[in-house]
Protein backbone atom coordinates (compact mmCIF):
# COMPACT_ATOMS: atom_id res chain seq x y z
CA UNK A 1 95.89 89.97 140.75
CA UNK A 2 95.19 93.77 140.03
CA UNK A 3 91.76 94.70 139.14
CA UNK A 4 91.20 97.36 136.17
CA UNK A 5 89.10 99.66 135.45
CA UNK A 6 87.81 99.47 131.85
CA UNK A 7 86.09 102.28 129.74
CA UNK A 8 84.00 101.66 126.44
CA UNK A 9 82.90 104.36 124.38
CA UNK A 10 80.05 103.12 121.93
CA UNK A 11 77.43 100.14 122.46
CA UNK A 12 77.02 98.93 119.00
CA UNK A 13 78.04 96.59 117.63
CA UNK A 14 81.84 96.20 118.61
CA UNK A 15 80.49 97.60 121.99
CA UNK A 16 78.70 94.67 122.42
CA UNK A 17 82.03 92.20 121.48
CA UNK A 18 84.34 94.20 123.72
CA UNK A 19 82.34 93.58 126.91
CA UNK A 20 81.70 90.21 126.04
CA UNK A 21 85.60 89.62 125.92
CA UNK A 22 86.30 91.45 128.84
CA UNK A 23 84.02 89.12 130.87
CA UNK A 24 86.03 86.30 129.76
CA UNK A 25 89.39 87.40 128.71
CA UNK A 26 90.84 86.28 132.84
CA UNK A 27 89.19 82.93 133.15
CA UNK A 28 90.45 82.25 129.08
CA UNK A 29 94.33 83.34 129.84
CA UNK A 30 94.34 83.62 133.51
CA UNK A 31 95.35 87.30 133.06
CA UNK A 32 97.62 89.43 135.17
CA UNK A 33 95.55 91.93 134.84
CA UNK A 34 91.66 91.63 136.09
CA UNK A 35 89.37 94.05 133.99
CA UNK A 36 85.92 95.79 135.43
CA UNK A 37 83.76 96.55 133.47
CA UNK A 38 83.54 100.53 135.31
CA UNK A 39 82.16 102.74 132.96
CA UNK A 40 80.02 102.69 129.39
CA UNK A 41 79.41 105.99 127.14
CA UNK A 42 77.03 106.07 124.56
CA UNK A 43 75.13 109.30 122.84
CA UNK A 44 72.63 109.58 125.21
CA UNK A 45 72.46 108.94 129.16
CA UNK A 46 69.33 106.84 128.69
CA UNK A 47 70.96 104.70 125.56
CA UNK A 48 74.18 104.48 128.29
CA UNK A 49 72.18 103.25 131.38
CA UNK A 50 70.22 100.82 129.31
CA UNK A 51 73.26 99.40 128.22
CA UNK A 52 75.00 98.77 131.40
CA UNK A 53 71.93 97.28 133.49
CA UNK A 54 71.81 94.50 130.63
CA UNK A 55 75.52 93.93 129.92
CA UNK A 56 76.72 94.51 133.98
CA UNK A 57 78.60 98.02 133.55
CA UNK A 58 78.87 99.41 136.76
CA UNK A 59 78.53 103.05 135.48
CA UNK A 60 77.11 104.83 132.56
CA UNK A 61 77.46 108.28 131.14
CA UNK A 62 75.86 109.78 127.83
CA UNK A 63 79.22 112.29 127.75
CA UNK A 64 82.00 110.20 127.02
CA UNK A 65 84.08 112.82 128.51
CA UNK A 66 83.05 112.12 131.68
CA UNK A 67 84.04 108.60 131.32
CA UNK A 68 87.49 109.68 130.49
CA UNK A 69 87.60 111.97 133.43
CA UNK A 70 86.47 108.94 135.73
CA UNK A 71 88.82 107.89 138.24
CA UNK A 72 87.71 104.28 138.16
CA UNK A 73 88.46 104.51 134.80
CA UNK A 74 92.13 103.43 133.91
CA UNK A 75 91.94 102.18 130.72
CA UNK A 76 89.49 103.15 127.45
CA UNK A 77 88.70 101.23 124.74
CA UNK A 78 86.93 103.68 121.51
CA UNK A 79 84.36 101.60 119.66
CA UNK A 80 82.65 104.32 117.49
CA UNK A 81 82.98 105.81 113.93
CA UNK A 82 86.05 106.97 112.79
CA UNK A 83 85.49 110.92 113.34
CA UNK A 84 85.36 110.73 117.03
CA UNK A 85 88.70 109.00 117.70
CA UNK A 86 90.71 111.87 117.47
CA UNK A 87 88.94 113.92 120.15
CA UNK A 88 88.64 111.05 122.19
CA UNK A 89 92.39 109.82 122.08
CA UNK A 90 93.69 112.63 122.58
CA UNK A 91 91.30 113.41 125.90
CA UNK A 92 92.79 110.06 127.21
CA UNK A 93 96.38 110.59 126.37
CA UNK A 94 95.45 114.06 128.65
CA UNK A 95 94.10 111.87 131.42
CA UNK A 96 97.20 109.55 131.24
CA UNK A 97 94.52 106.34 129.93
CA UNK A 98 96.06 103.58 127.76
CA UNK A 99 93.75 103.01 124.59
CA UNK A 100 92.37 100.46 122.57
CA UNK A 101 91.03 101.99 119.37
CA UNK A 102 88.68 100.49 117.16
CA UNK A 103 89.86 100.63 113.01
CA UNK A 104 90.75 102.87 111.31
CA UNK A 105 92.80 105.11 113.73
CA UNK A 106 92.10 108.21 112.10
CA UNK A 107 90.30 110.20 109.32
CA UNK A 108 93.74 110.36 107.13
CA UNK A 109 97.10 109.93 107.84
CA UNK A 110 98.00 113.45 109.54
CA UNK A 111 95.27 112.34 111.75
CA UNK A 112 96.50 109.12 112.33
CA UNK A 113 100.30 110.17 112.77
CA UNK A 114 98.98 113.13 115.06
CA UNK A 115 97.66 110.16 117.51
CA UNK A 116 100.15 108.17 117.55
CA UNK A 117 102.87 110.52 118.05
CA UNK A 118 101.30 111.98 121.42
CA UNK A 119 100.57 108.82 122.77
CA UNK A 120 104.14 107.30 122.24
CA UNK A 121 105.27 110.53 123.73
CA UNK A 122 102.98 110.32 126.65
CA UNK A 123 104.42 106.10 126.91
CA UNK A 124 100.96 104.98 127.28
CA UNK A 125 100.06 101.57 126.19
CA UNK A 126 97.91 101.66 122.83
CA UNK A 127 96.65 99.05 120.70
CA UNK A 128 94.16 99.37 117.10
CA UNK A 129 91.45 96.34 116.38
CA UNK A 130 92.68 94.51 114.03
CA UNK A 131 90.87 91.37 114.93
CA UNK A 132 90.86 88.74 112.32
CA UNK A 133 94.66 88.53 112.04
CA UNK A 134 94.76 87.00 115.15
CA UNK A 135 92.63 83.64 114.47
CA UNK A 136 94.95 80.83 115.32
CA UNK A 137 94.79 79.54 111.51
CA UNK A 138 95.92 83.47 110.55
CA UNK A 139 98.71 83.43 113.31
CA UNK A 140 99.91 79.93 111.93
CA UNK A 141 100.23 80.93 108.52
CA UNK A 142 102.30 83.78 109.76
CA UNK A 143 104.79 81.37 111.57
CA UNK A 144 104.82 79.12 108.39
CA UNK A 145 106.32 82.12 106.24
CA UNK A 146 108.52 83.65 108.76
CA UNK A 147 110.15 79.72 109.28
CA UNK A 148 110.40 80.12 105.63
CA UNK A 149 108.67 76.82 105.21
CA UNK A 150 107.07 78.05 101.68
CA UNK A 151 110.26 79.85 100.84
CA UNK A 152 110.51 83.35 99.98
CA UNK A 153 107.37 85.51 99.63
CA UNK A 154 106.91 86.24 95.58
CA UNK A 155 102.99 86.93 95.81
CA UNK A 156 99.64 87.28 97.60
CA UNK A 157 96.07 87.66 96.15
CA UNK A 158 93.87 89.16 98.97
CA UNK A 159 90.48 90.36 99.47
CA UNK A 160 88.19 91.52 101.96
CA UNK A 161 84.34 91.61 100.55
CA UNK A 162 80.97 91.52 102.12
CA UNK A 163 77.56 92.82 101.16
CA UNK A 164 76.53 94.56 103.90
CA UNK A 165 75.15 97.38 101.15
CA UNK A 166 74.40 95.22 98.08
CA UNK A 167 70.98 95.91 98.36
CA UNK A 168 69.72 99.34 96.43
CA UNK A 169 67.21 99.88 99.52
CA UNK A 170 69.34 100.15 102.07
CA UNK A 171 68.98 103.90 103.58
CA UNK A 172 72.28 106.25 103.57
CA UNK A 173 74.03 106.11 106.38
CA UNK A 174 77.26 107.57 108.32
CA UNK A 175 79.04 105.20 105.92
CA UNK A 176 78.40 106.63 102.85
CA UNK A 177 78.66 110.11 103.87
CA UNK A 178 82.57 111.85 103.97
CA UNK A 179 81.03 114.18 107.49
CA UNK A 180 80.14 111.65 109.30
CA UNK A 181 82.45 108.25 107.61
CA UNK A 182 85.24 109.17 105.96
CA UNK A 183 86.63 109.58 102.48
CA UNK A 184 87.06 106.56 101.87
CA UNK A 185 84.12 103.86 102.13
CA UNK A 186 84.33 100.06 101.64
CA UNK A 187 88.34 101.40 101.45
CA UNK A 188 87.98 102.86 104.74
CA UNK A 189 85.97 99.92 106.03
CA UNK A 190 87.11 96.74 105.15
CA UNK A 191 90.00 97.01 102.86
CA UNK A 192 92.18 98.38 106.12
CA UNK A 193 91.44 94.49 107.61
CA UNK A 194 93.07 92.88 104.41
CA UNK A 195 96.03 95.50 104.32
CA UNK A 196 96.69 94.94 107.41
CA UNK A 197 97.22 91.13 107.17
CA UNK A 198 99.23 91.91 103.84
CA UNK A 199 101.63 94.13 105.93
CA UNK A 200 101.70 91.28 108.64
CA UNK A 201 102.26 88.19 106.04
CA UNK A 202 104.10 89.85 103.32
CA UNK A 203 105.83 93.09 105.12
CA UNK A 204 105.95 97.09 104.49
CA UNK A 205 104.67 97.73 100.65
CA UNK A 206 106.84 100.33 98.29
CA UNK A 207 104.00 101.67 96.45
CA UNK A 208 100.63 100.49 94.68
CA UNK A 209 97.99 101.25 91.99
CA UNK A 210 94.31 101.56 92.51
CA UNK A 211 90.81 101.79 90.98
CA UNK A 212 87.57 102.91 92.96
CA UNK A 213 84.21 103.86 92.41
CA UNK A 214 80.32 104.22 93.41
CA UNK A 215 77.74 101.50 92.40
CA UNK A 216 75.01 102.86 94.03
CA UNK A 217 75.30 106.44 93.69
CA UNK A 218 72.18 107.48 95.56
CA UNK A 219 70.52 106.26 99.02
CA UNK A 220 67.52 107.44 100.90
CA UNK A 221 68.46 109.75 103.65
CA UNK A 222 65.77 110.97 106.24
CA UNK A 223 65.87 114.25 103.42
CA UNK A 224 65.10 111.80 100.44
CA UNK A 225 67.53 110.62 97.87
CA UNK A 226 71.60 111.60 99.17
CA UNK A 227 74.18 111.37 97.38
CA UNK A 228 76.51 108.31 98.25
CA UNK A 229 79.62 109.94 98.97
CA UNK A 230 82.69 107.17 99.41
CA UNK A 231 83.43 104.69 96.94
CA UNK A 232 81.72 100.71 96.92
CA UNK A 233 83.90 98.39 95.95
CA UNK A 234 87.36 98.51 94.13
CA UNK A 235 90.96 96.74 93.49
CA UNK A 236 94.38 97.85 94.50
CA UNK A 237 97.97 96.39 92.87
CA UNK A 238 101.19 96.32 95.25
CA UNK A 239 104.55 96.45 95.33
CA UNK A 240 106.08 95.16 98.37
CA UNK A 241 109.40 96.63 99.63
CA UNK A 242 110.78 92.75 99.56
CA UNK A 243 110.21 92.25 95.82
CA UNK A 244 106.88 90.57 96.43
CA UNK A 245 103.69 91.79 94.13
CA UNK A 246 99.78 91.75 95.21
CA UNK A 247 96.58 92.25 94.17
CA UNK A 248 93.42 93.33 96.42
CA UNK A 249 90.20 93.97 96.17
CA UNK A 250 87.60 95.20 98.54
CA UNK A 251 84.16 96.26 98.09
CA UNK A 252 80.81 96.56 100.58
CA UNK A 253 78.66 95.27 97.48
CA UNK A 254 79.38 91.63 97.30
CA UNK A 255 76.51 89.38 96.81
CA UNK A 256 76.55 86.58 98.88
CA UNK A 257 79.92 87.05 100.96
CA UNK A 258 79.62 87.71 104.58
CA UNK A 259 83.22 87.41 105.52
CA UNK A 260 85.09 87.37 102.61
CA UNK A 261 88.56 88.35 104.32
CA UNK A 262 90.77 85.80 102.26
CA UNK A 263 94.10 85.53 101.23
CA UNK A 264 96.50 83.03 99.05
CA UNK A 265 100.36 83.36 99.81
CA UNK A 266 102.84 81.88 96.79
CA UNK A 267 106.21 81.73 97.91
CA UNK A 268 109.56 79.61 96.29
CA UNK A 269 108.84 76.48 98.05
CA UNK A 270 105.02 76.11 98.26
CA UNK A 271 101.93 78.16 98.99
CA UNK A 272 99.42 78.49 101.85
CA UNK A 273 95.71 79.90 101.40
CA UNK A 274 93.06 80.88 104.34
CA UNK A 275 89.28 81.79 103.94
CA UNK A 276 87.76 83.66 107.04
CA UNK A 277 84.88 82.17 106.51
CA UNK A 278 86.02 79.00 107.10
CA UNK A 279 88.44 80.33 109.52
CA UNK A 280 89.24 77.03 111.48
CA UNK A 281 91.34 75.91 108.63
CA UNK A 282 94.44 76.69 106.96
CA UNK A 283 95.68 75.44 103.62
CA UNK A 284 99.01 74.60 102.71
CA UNK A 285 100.68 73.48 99.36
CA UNK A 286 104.69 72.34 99.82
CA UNK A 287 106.34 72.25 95.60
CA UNK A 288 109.28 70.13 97.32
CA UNK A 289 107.41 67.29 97.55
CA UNK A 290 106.88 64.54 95.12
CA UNK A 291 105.23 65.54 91.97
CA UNK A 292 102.73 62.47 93.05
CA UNK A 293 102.22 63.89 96.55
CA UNK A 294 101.60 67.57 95.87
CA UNK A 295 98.32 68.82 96.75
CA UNK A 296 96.81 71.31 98.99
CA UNK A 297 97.27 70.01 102.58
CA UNK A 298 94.07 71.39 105.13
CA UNK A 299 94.84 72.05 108.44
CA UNK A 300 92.13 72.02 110.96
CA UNK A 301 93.06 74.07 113.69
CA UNK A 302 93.59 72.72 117.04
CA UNK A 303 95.20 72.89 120.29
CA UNK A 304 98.69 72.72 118.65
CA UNK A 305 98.03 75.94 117.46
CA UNK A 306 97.91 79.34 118.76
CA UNK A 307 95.94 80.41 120.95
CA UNK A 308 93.43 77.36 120.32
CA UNK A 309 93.83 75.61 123.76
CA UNK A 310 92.79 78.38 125.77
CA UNK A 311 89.27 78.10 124.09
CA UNK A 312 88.95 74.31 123.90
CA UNK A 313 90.82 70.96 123.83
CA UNK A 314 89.44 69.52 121.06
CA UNK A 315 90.66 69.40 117.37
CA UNK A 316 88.28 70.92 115.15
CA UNK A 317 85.65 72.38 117.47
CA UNK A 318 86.82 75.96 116.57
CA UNK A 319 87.28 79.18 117.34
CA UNK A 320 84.93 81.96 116.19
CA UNK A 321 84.41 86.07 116.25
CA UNK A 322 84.23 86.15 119.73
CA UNK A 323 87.30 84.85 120.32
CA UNK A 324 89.34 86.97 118.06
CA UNK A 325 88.06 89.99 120.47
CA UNK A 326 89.47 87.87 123.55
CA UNK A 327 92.74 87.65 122.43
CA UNK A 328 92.92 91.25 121.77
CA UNK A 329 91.85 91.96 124.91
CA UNK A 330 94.47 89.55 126.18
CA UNK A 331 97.30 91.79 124.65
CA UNK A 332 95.56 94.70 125.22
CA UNK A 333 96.26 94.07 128.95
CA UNK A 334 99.39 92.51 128.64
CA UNK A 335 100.77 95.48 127.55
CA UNK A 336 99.65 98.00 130.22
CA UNK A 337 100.91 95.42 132.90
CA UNK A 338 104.40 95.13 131.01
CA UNK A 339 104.59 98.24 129.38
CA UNK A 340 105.81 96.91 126.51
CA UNK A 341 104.54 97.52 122.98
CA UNK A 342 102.68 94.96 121.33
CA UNK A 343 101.55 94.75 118.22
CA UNK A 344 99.18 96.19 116.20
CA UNK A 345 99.76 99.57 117.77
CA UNK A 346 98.86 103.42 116.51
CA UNK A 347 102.13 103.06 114.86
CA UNK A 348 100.60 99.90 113.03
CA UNK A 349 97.06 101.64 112.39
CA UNK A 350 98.88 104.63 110.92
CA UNK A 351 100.91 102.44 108.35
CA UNK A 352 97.66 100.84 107.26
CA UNK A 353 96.38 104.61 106.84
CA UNK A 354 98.72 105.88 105.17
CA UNK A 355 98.26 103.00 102.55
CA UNK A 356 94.75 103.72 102.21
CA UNK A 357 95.77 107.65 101.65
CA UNK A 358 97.79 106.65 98.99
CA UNK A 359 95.05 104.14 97.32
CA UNK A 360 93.08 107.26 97.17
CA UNK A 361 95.04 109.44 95.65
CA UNK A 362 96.26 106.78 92.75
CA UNK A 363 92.64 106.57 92.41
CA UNK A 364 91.92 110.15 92.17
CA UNK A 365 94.88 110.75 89.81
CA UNK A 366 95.12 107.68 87.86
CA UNK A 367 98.86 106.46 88.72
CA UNK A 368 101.20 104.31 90.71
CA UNK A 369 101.58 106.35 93.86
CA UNK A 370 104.32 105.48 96.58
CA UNK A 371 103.89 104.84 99.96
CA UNK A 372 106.82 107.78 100.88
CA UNK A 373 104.74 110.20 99.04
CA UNK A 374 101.99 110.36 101.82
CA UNK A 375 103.16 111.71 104.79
């Protein structure tokens, strides 16, 4: 087995997840790859070393060029705001590094398509986080519709909600500013997650409709009172290129929901519906039965499902957060040993870009934009 050498840029939170599953991802899937934790950047040297003496990170650097420029280095993964990634991909495409970005891939789509073009030129393995489509419940429901088991896809109400800024106190923050976030806020933040799993459930969408706006319009900054920049909370219609409609919503001021990533799938022949915060069980509703027998079906997840058994053996114990990062990293290095493109990729994490792009400008201009108008 072949030892790599892993990068991470950032130490927050999504740092901290990332190391976590590469100490594990080998002795979960038995890997062909072995990663090493090499090297850690963060914004300062002292932030970096502190870091890697409590995680195990053999190296640190407060310059995360000097991380990509390591030769122990041979793979990066970016877990920092969206600004940096461009700067930072493109260094490792230069060094010839795969890379594991962190959502979104870019600031807008020219960004985005800018990225992904130069590292599919360069053939280096890439990969976006897209976690929570991978819990084995979320993988399930995507075999159920591709078997066609609820028939064809007509509709799917989706969401992705928390209130990680419901409360008015909360200071401003490189979230809510366009420098430092992006234009987009809870659009930019957690709506990509929910797009992301319409695109994988339902397929490419034709065009959509969208409302945003600002509840809080003012945070204290270390200045006083800023101006919150990006929008709160807000509600998208789609078109999907199959005939199927949607309806999403997203917002960073829900009171009370953590994890509200959910979705409910209608097709010809039934229905399925998944909660991510209960995200050890899928529901499923099959119209062909008997009109006495039809009901919503739950099923726990277990180790007839995918990717279960590598966690645990036994039916309803569960898979959590944790694991979701594991099985990225599995694929992650499954495609730098094969060299083969697996999915999500740039390519992927531009698409779901390029949607949020046009959300903005239906917003901003108060009509039904299509997806081929944003380049």
């Amino acid at each position: 087995m072949r030892e790599l050498g892993i990068g991470l840029i950032g130490a927050g939170y999504m740092g901290k997840a990332h190391t976590l599953a590469l100490r594990t991802v080998d002795a979960t899937f038995g890997t062909a790859l072995r990663p090493t934790c090499a090297s850690i950047a963060t914004s300062t040297a002292e932030g970096a070393a502190e870091h890697a003496a409590r995680w195990g990170w053999q190296d640190s650097t407060g310059d995360w060029r000097e991380l990509v420029d390591n030769p122990a280095v041979q793979a990066v993964i970016i877990a920092t705001p969206p600004r940096t990634h461009r700067d930072m991909v493109m260094a490792c495409i230069a060094a010839r590094k795969p890379v594991f970005c962190e959502k979104p891939l870019g600031c807008n789509p020219a960004e985005s398509l800018a990225m992904t073009e130069a590292i599919e030129h360069a053939g280096l393995p890439n990969m976006v986080g897209f976690n929570y489509i991978r819990t084995p419940a979320s993988q399930l429901a995507r075999q159920i519709i591709a078997s066609g088991d609820i028939g064809d896809v007509i509709q799917i109400t989706a969401e992705h909600v928390e209130d990680y800024l419901h409360d008015p106190a909360l200071p401003a923050s490189w979230r809510t500013r366009i420098a430092t976030g992006t234009e987009a806020g809870a659009l930019g933040d957690v709506a990509p997650h929910i797009v992301n799993a319409c695109l994988r459930l339902v397929g490419p969408v034709e065009s959509l409709v969208a409302d945003a706006h600002v509840v809080q319009s003012t945070r204290l900054g270390p200045n006083g009172p800023e101006t919150v920049e990006n929008d709160d909370q807000g509600q998208m219609l789609l078109r999907f290129a199959n005939g199927a409609s949607g309806s999403l919503s997203f917002s960073r001021m829900a009171a009370g929901r953590k994890m509200g990533y959910t979705y409910r799938v209608t097709g010809t022949r039934g229905a399925l519906a998944f909660d991510q915060e209960d995200q050890n069980a899928l529901w499923l509703y099959d119209a062909t039965r008997p009109v006495e027998r039809r009901g919503f079906q739950k099923i726990v997840m277990g180790p007839a499902h995918p990717d279960y058994l590598a966690f645990n053996q036994g039916v309803g114990h569960g898979t959590g957060y944790n694991e979701q990062i594991v099985i990225e990293m599995r694929d992650f290095l499954e495609a730098i040993a094969t060299g083969k493109a697996i999915w999500p990729t740039f390519r992927d994490g531009y698409e779901v870009d390029r949607i949020i792009a046009a959300a903005l400008r239906s917003n901003a201009e108060r009509r039904w934009v299509t997806i081929g108008e944003v380049a």
